[in-house]
C-alpha atoms as a PDB file:
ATOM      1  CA  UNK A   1      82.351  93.221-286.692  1.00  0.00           C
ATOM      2  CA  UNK A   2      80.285  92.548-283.629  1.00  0.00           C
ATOM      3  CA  UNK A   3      83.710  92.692-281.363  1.00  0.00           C
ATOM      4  CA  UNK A   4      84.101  96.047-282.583  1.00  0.00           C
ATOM      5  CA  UNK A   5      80.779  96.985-281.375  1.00  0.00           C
ATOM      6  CA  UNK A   6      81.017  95.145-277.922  1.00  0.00           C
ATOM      7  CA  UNK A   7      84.571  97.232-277.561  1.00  0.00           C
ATOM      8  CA  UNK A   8      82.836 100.013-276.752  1.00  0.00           C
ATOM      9  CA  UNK A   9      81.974  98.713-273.295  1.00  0.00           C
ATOM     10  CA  UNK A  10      85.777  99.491-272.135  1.00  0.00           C
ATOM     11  CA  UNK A  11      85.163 103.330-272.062  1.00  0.00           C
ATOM     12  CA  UNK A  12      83.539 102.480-269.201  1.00  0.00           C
ATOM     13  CA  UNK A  13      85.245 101.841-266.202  1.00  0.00           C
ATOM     14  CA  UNK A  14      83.184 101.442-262.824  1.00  0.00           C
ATOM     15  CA  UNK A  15      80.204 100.404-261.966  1.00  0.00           C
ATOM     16  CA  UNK A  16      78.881 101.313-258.117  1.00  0.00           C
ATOM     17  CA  UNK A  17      75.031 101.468-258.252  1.00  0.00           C
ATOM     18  CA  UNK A  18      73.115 104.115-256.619  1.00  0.00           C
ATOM     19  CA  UNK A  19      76.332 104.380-254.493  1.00  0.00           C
ATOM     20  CA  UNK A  20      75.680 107.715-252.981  1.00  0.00           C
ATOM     21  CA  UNK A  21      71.860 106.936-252.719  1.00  0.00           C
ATOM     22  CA  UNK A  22      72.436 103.979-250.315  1.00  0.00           C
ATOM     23  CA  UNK A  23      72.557 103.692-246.409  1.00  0.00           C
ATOM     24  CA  UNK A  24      75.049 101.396-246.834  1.00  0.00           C
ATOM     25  CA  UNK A  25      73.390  98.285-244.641  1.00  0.00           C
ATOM     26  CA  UNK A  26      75.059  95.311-244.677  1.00  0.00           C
ATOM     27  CA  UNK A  27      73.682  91.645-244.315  1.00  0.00           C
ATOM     28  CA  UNK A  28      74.601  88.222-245.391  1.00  0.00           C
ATOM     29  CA  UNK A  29      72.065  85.082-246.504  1.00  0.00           C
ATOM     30  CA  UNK A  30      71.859  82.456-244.551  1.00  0.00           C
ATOM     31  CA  UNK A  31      70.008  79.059-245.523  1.00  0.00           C
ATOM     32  CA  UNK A  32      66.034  78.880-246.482  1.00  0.00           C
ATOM     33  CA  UNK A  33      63.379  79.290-243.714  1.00  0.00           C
ATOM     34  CA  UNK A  34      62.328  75.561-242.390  1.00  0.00           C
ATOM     35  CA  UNK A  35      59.902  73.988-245.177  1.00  0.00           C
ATOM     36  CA  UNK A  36      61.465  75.844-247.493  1.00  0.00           C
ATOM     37  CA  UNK A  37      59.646  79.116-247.316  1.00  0.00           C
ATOM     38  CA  UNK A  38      61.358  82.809-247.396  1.00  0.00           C
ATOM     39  CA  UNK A  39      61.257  83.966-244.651  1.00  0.00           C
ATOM     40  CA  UNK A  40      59.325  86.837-243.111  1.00  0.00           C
ATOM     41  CA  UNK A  41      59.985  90.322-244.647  1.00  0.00           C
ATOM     42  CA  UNK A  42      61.940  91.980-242.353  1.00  0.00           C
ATOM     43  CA  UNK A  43      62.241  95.336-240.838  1.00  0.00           C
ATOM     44  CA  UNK A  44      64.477  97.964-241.062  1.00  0.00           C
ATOM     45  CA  UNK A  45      67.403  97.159-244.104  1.00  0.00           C
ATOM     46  CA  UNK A  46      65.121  94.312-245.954  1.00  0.00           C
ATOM     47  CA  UNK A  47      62.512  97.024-246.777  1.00  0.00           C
ATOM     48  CA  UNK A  48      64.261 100.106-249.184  1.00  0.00           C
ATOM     49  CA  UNK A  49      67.927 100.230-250.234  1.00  0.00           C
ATOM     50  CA  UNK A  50      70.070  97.769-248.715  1.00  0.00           C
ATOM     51  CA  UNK A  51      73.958  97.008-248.842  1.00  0.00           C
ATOM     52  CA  UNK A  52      74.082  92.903-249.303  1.00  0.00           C
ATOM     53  CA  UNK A  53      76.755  90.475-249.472  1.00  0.00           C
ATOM     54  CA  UNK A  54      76.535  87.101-250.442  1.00  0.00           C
ATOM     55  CA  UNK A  55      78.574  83.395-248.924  1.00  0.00           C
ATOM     56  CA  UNK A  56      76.906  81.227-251.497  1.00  0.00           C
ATOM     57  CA  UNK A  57      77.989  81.111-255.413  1.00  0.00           C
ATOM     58  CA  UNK A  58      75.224  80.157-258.110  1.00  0.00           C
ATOM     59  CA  UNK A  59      75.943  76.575-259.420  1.00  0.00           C
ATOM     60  CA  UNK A  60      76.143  78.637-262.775  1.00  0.00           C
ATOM     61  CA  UNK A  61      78.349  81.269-262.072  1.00  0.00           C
ATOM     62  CA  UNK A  62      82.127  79.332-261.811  1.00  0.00           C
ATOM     63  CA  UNK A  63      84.219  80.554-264.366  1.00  0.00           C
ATOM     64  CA  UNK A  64      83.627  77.135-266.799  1.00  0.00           C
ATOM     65  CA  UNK A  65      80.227  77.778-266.508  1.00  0.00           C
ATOM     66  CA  UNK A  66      79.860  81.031-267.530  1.00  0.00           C
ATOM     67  CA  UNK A  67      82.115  81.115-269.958  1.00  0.00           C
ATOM     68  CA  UNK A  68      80.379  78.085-271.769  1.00  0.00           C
ATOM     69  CA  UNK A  69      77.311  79.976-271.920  1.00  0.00           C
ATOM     70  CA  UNK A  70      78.252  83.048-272.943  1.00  0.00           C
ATOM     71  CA  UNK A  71      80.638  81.592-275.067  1.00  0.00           C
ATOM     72  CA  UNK A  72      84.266  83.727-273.532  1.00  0.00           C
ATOM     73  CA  UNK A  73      87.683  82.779-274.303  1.00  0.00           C
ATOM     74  CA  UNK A  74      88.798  83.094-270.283  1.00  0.00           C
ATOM     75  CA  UNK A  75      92.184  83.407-271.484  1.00  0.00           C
ATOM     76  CA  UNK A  76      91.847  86.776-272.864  1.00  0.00           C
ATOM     77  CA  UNK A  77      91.627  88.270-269.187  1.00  0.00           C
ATOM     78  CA  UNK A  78      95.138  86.806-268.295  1.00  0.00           C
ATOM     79  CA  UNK A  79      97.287  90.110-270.219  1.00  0.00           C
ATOM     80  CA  UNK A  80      98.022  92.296-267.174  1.00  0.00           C
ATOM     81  CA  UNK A  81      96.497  95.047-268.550  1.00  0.00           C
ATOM     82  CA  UNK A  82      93.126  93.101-268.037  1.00  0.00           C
ATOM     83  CA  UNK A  83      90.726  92.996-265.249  1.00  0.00           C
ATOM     84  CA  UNK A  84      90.297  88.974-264.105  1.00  0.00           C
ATOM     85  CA  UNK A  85      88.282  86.593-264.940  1.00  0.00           C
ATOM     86  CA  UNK A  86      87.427  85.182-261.371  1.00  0.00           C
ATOM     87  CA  UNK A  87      86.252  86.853-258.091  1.00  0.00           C
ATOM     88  CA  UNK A  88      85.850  86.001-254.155  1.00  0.00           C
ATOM     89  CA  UNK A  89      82.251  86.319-253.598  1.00  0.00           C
ATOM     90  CA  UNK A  90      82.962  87.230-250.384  1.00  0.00           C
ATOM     91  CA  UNK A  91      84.476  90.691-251.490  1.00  0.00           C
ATOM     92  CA  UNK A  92      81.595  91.615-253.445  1.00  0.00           C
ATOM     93  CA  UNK A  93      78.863  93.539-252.559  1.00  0.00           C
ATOM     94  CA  UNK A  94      75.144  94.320-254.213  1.00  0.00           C
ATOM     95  CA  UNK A  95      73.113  97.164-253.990  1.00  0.00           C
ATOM     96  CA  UNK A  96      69.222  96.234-253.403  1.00  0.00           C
ATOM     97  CA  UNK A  97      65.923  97.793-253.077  1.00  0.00           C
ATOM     98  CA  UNK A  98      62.730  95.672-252.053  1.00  0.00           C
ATOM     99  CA  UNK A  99      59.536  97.397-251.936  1.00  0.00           C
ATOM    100  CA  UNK A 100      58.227  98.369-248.383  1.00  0.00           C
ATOM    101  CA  UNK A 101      54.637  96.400-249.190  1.00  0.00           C
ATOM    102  CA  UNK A 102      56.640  93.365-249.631  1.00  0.00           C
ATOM    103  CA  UNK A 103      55.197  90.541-248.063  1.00  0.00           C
ATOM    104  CA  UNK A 104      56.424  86.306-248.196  1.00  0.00           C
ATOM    105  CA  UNK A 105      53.150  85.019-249.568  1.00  0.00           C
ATOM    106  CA  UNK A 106      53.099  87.474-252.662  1.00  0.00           C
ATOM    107  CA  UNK A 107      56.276  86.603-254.943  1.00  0.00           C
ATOM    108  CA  UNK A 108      57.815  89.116-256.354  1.00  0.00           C
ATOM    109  CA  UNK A 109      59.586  89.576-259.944  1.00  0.00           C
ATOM    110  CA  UNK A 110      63.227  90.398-259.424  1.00  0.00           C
ATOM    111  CA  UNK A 111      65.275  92.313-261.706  1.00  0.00           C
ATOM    112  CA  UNK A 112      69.159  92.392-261.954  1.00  0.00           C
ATOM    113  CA  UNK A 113      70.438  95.845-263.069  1.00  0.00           C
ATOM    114  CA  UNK A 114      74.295  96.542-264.854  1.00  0.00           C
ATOM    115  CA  UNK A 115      75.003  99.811-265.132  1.00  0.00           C
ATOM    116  CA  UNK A 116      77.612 101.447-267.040  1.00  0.00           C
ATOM    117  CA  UNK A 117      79.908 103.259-265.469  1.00  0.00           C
ATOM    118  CA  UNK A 118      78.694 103.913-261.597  1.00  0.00           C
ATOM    119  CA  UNK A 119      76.130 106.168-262.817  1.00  0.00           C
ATOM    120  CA  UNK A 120      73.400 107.084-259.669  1.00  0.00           C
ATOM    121  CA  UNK A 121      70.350 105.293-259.468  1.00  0.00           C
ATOM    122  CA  UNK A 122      67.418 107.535-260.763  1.00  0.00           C
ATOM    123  CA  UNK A 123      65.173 108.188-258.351  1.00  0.00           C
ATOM    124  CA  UNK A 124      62.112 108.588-260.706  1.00  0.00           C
ATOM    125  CA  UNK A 125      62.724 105.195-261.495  1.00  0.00           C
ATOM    126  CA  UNK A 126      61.930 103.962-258.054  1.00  0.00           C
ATOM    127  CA  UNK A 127      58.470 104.596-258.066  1.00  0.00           C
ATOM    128  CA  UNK A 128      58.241 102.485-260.606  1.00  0.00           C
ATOM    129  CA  UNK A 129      59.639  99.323-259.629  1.00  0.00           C
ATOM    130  CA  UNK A 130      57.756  99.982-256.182  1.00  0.00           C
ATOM    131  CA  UNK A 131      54.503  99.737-258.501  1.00  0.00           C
ATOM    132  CA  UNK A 132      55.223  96.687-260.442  1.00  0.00           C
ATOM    133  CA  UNK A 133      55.938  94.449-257.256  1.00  0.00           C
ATOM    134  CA  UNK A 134      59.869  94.287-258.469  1.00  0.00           C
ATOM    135  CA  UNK A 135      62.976  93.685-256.170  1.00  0.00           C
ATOM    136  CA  UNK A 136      65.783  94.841-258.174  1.00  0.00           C
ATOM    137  CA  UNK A 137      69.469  94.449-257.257  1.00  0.00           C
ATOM    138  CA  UNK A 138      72.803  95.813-259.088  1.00  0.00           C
ATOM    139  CA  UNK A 139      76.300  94.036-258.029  1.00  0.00           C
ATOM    140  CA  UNK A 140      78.938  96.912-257.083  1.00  0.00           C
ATOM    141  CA  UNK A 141      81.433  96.845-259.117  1.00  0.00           C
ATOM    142  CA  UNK A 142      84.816  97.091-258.074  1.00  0.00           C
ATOM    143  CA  UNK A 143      87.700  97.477-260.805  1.00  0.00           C
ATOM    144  CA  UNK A 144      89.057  93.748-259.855  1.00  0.00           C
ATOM    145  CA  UNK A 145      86.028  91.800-260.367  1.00  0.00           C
ATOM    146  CA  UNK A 146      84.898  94.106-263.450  1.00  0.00           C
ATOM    147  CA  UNK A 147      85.261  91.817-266.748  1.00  0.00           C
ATOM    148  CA  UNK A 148      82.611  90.064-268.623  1.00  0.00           C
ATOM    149  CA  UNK A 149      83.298  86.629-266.879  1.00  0.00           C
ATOM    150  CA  UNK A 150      83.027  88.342-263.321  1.00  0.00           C
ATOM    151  CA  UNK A 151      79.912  90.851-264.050  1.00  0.00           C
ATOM    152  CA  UNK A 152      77.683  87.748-265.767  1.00  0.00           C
ATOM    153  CA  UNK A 153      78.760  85.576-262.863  1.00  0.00           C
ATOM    154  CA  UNK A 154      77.759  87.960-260.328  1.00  0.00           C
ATOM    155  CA  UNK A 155      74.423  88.846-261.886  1.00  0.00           C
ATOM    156  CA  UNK A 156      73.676  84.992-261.538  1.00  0.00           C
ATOM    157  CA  UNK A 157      75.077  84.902-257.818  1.00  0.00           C
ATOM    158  CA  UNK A 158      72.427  88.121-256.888  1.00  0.00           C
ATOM    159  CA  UNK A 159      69.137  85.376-258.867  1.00  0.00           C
ATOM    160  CA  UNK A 160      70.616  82.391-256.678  1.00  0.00           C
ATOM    161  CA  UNK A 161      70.724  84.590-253.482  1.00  0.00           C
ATOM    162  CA  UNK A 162      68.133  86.488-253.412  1.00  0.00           C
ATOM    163  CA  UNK A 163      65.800  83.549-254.152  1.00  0.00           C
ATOM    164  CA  UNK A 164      66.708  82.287-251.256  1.00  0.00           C
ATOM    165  CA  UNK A 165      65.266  85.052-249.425  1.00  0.00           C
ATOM    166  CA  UNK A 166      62.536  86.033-250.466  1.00  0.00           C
ATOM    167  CA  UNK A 167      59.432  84.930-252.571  1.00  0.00           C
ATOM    168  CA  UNK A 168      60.610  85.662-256.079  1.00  0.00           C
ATOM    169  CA  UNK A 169      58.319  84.650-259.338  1.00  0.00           C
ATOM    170  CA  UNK A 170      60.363  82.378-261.243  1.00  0.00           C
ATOM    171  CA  UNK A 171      58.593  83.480-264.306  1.00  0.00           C
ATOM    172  CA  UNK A 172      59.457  86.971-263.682  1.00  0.00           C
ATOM    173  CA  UNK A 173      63.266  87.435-263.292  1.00  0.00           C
ATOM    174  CA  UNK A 174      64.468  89.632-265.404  1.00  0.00           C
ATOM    175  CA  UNK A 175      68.370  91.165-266.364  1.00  0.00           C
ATOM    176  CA  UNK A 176      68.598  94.851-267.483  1.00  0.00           C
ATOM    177  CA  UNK A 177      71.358  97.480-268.059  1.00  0.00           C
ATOM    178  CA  UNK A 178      72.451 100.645-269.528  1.00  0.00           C
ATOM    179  CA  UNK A 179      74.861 101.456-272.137  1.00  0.00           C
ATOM    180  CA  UNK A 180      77.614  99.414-271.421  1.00  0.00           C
ATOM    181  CA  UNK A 181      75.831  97.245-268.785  1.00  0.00           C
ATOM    182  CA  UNK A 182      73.303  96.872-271.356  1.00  0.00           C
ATOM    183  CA  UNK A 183      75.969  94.834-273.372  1.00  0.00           C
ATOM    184  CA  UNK A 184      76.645  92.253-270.659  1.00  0.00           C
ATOM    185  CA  UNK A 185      72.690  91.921-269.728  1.00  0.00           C
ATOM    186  CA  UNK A 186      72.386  90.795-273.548  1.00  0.00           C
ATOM    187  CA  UNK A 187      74.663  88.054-273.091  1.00  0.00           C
ATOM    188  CA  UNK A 188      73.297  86.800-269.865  1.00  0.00           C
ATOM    189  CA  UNK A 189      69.785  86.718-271.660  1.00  0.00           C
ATOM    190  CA  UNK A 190      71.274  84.781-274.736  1.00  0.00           C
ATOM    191  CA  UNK A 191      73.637  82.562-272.519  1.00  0.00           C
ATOM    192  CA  UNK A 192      71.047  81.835-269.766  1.00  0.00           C
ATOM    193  CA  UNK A 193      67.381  81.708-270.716  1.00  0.00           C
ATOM    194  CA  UNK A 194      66.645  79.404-268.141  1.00  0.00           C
ATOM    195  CA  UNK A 195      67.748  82.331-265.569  1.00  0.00           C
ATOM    196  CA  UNK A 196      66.123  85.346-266.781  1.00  0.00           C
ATOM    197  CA  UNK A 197      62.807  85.082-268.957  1.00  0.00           C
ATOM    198  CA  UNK A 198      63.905  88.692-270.489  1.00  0.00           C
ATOM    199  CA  UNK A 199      65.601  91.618-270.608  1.00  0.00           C
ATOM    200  CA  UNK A 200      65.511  95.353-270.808  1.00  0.00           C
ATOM    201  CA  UNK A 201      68.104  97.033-272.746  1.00  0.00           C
ATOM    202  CA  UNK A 202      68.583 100.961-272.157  1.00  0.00           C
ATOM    203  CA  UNK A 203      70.917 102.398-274.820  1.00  0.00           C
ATOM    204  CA  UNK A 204      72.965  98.918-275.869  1.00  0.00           C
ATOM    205  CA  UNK A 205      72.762  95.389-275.979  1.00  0.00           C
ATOM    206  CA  UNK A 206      73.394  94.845-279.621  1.00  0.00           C
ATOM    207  CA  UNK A 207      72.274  91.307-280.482  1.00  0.00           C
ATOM    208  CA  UNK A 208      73.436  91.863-284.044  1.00  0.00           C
ATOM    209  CA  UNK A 209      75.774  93.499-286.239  1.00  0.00           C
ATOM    210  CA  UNK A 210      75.831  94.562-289.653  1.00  0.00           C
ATOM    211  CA  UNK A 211      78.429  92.459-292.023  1.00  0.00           C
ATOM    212  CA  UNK A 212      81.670  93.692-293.585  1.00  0.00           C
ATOM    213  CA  UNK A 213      81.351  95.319-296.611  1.00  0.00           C
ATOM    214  CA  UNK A 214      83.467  94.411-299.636  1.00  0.00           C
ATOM    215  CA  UNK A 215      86.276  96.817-299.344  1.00  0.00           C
ATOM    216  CA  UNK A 216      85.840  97.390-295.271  1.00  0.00           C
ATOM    217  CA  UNK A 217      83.383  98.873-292.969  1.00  0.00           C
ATOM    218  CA  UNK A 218      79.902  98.191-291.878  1.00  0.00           C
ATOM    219  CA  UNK A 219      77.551  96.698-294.835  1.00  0.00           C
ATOM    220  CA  UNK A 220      74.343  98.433-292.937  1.00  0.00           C
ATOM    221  CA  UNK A 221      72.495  97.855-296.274  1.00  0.00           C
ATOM    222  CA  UNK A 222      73.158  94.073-296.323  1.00  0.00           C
ATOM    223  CA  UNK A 223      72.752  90.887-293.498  1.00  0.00           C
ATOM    224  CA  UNK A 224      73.063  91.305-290.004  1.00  0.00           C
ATOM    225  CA  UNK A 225      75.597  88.534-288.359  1.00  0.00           C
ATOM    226  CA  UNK A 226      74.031  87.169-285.010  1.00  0.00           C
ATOM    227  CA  UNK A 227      76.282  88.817-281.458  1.00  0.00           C
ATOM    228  CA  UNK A 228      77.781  85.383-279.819  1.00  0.00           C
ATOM    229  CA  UNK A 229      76.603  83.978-277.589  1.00  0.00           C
ATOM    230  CA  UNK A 230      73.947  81.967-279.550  1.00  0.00           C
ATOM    231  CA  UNK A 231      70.736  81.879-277.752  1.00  0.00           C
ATOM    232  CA  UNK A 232      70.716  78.497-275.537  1.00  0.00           C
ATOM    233  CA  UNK A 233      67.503  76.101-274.505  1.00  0.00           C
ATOM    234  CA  UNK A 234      64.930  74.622-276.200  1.00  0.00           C
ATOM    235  CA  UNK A 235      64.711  76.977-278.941  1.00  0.00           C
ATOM    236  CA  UNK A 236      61.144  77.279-279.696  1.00  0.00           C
ATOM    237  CA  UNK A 237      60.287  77.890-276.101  1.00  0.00           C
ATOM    238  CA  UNK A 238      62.986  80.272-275.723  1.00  0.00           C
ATOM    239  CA  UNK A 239      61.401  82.291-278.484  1.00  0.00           C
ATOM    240  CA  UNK A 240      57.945  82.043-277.539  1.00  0.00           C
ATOM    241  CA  UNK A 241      58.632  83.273-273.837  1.00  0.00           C
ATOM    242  CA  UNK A 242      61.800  85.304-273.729  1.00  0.00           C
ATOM    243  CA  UNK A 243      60.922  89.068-273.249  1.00  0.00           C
ATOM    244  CA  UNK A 244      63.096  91.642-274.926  1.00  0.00           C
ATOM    245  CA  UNK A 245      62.418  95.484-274.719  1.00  0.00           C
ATOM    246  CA  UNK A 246      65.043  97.785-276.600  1.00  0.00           C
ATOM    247  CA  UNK A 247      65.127 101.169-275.850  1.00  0.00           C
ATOM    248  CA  UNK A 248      67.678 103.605-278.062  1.00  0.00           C
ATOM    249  CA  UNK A 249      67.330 107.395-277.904  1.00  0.00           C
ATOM    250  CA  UNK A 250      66.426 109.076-281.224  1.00  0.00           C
ATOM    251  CA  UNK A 251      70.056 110.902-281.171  1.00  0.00           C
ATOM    252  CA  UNK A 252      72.125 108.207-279.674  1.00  0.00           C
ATOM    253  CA  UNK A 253      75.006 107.753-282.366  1.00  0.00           C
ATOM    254  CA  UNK A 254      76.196 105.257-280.172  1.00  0.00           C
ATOM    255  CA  UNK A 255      73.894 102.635-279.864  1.00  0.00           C
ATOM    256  CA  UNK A 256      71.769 104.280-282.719  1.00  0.00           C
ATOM    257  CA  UNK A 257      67.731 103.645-283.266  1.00  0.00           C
ATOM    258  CA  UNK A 258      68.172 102.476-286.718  1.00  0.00           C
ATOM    259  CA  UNK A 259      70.195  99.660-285.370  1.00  0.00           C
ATOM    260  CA  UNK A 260      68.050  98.826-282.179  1.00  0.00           C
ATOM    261  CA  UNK A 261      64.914  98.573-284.924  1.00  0.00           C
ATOM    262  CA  UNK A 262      67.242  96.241-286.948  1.00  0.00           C
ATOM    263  CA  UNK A 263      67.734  94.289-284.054  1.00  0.00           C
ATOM    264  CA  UNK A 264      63.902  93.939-283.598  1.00  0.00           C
ATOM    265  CA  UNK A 265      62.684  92.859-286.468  1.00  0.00           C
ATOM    266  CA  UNK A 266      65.922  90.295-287.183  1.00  0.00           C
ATOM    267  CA  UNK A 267      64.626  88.780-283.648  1.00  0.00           C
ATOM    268  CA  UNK A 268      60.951  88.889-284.998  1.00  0.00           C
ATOM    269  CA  UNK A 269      62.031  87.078-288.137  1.00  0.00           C
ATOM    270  CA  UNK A 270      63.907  84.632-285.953  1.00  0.00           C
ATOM    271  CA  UNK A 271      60.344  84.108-284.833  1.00  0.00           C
ATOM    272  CA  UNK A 272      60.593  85.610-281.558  1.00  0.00           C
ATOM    273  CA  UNK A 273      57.098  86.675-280.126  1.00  0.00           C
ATOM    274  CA  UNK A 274      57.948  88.820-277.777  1.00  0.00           C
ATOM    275  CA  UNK A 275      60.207  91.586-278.709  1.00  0.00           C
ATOM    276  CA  UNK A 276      59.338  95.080-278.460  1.00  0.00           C
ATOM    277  CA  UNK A 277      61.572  98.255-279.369  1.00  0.00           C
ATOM    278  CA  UNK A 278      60.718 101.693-278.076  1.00  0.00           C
ATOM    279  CA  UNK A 279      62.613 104.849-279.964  1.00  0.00           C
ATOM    280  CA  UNK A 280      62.495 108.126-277.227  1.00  0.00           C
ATOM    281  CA  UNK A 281      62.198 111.587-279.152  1.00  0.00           C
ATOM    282  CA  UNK A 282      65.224 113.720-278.566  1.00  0.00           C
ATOM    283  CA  UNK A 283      66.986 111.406-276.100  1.00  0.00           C
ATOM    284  CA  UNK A 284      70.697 110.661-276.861  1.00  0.00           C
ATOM    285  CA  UNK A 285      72.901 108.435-275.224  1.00  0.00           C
ATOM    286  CA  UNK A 286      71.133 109.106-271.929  1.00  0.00           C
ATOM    287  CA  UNK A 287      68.919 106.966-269.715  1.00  0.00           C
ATOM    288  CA  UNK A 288      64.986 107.472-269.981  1.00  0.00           C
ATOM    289  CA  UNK A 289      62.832 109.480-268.027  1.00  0.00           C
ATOM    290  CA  UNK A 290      60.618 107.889-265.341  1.00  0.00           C
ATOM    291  CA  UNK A 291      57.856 107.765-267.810  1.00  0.00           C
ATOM    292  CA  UNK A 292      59.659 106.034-270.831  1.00  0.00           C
ATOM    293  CA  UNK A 293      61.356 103.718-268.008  1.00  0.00           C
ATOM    294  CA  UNK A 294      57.503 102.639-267.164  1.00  0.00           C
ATOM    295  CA  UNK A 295      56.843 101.940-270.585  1.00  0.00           C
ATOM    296  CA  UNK A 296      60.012  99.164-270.611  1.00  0.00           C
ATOM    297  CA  UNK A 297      58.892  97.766-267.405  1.00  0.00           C
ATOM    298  CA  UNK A 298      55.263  97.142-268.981  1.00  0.00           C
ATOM    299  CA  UNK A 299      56.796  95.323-271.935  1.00  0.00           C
ATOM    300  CA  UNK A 300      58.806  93.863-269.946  1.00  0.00           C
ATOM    301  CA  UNK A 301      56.768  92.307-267.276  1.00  0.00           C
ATOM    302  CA  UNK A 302      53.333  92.571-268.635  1.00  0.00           C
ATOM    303  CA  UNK A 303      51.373  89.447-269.881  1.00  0.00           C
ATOM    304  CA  UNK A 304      51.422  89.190-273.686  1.00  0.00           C
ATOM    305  CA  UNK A 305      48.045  90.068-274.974  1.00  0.00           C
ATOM    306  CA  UNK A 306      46.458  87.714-278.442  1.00  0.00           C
ATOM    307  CA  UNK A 307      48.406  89.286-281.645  1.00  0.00           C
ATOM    308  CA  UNK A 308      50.483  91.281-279.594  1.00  0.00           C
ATOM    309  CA  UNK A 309      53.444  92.420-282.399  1.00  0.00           C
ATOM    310  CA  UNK A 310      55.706  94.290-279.697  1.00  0.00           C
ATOM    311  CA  UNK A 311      56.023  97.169-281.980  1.00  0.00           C
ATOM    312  CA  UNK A 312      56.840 100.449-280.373  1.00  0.00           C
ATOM    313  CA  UNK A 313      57.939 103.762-281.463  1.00  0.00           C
END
C-alpha cells in the first residue's frame, strides 16, 4: 500500500529551486581553513542566494550507500523509461542562501530543502530562516539526476559540503520538503539519523500507510504498516532526539490531515518524543504562509521544553 502512496511523487517532474529568484553565482569548495576552522564569511555570493557546485561526494552518498539506508532496489532505475540511479557531482548544482549576519564563530543550523516540482522559493519564507540563524540549500534538479537514489544522495553531498565551509551546528541539520520533495526528505530522516536530527514535512512525507482491507483498498479504520525505510541508529536515541514537524493543509486530499495526525500519534506510540503535527485552516495542497512556515521552523529547531507533547492543531 505504501508504494502506492509514494507513486504519487512521479507527477512531479522538476525540481529547480528558487530558480528565477537567484543571481546565479557560481563557486566551488575547496578544502577546510588551516586548523580546521571555516573560513571567514565572505563577501559578495557567500552572503544571500548563491549558485554552488560541489568536487567532493559525501562518504554516504555512493549509490550502495544510499540505497542500503533507504532501503532502494537500484535496479528499478535501469528500464529506459527511468531517470538513473547515479550522477556526476560535478554536473550538479545547489541553490543556497546564508544569512548576511553570518559570522565563523557562531554555527549555524543548516537545512536541506526538496521541493516538488521547481516551484519558486517563497520569499516570505526568507525572513524566516534569516531569523533562526539557518543556512538552507536545495540541489537543482535536473531531469537526469532526478530519482530517489540521486535526490537522497545529493541532499547528503550539500550536509558534507557545506560543513566544510562554514560553521554549521551539528545538532541542528535538518532535511525538509514539499509535496513530493517532502516524500524523499522522509526517507533521508528514516535512512540517516545520524545526518539530519529532523525534518519538516510540508504537504507529504507519509511515514505510514493504512493496511489492505479484506476485499481491496485502504483499511483507514484498521493498523497502519510502517513506510520503508525502517528508522536506523540506536533506536532509543533516535527517538528521543529526532525532530519531526508535519504540516498538511485542512483540504489537502492529497496528503490529507487525517492521515498526517495518524502519522503523529503512530510515531508518539513508537515512543517518539518529539513529533509535532500542525493542521492549517483552509490550506489545500499548497505550501504555508510565512507565518505557519515560522511555526514549523520553531518545532523544528526549538529546544524541547519538560512535558512537551508536540501536539499542534
Amino acid at each position: 500500500m505504501w508504494a502506492k502512496l509514494l507513486s504519487v511523487r512521479g507527477a512531479f517532474s522538476s525540481c529547480a529551486f528558487v530558480a528565477c529568484l537567484l543571481s546565479s553565482v557560481h563557486a566551488s569548495f575547496g578544502a577546510p581553513a588551516a586548523g580546521g576552522r571555516p573560513p571567514a564569511a565572505r563577501e559578495g555570493p557567500a552572503a544571500g542566494w548563491s549558485r554552488l557546485t560541489f568536487s567532493e561526494r559525501s562518504p554516504f552518498s555512493s549509490l550502495e550507500e544510499v540505497c542500503r539506508a533507504m532501503e532502494i532496489d537500484a535496479s528499478l532505475f535501469d528500464a529506459p523509461d527511468r531517470a538513473p540511479a547515479t550522477y556526476e557531482l560535478a554536473n550538479e548544482s545547489f541553490d543556497a542562501f546564508v544569512p548576511p549576519s553570518y559570522e565563523p564563530d557562531v554555527p549555524h543550523g543548516l537545512v536541506v530543502y526538496l521541493s516538488a516540482a521547481g516551484e519558486p522559493f517563497p520569499r516570505e519564507w526568507i525572513d524566516v530562516i534569516r531569523r533562526h540563524r539557518l543556512i538552507w540549500v536545495s540541489p537543482v534538479y535536473r531531469g537526469e539526476s532526478g530519482s530517489t537514489p540521486c535526490r537522497c544522495g545529493l541532499a547528503l553531498d550539500a550536509v558534507h559540503n557545506l560543513k566544510r565551509q562554514y560553521a554549521i551546528d551539528e545538532k541542528r541539520v535538518y532535511v525538509a520538503g514539499y509535496s513530493a520533495g517532502a516524500t524523499e526528505a522522509s526517507r533521508l530522516v528514516r535512512g540517516r539519523p545520524d545526518v539530519f536530527r529532523g525534518g519538516l514535512f510540508l504537504m507529504g512525507g507519509p511515514f505510514y500507510a493504512p493496511g489492505e482491507r479484506a476485499g481491496g483498498g485502504p483499511n483507514r479504520e484498521g493498523g497502519r504498516e510502517q513506510v520503508p525505510p525502517a528508522w536506523k541508529g540506536e533506536a532509543d536515541v533516535v527517538r528521543k532526539e529526532t525532530v519531526v514537524v508535519l504540516v498538511r493543509g485542512e483540504g489537502d486530499t492529497l496528503f490529507t490531515p487525517d492521515d498526517g495526525r495518524a502519522d503523529a500519534e503512530a510515531l508518539r506510540r513508537e515512543g517518539f518524543r518529539r513529533v509535532t503535527f500542525f493542521k492549517v485552516p483552509r490550506l489545500g495542497h499548497r505550501r504555508p504562509n510565512g507565518a505557519w512556515f515560522e511555526r514549523g521552523i520553531v518545532a523544528l529547531t526549538g529546544a524541547p521544553k519538560a512535558g512537551h507533547s508536540g501536539k499542534r492543531t
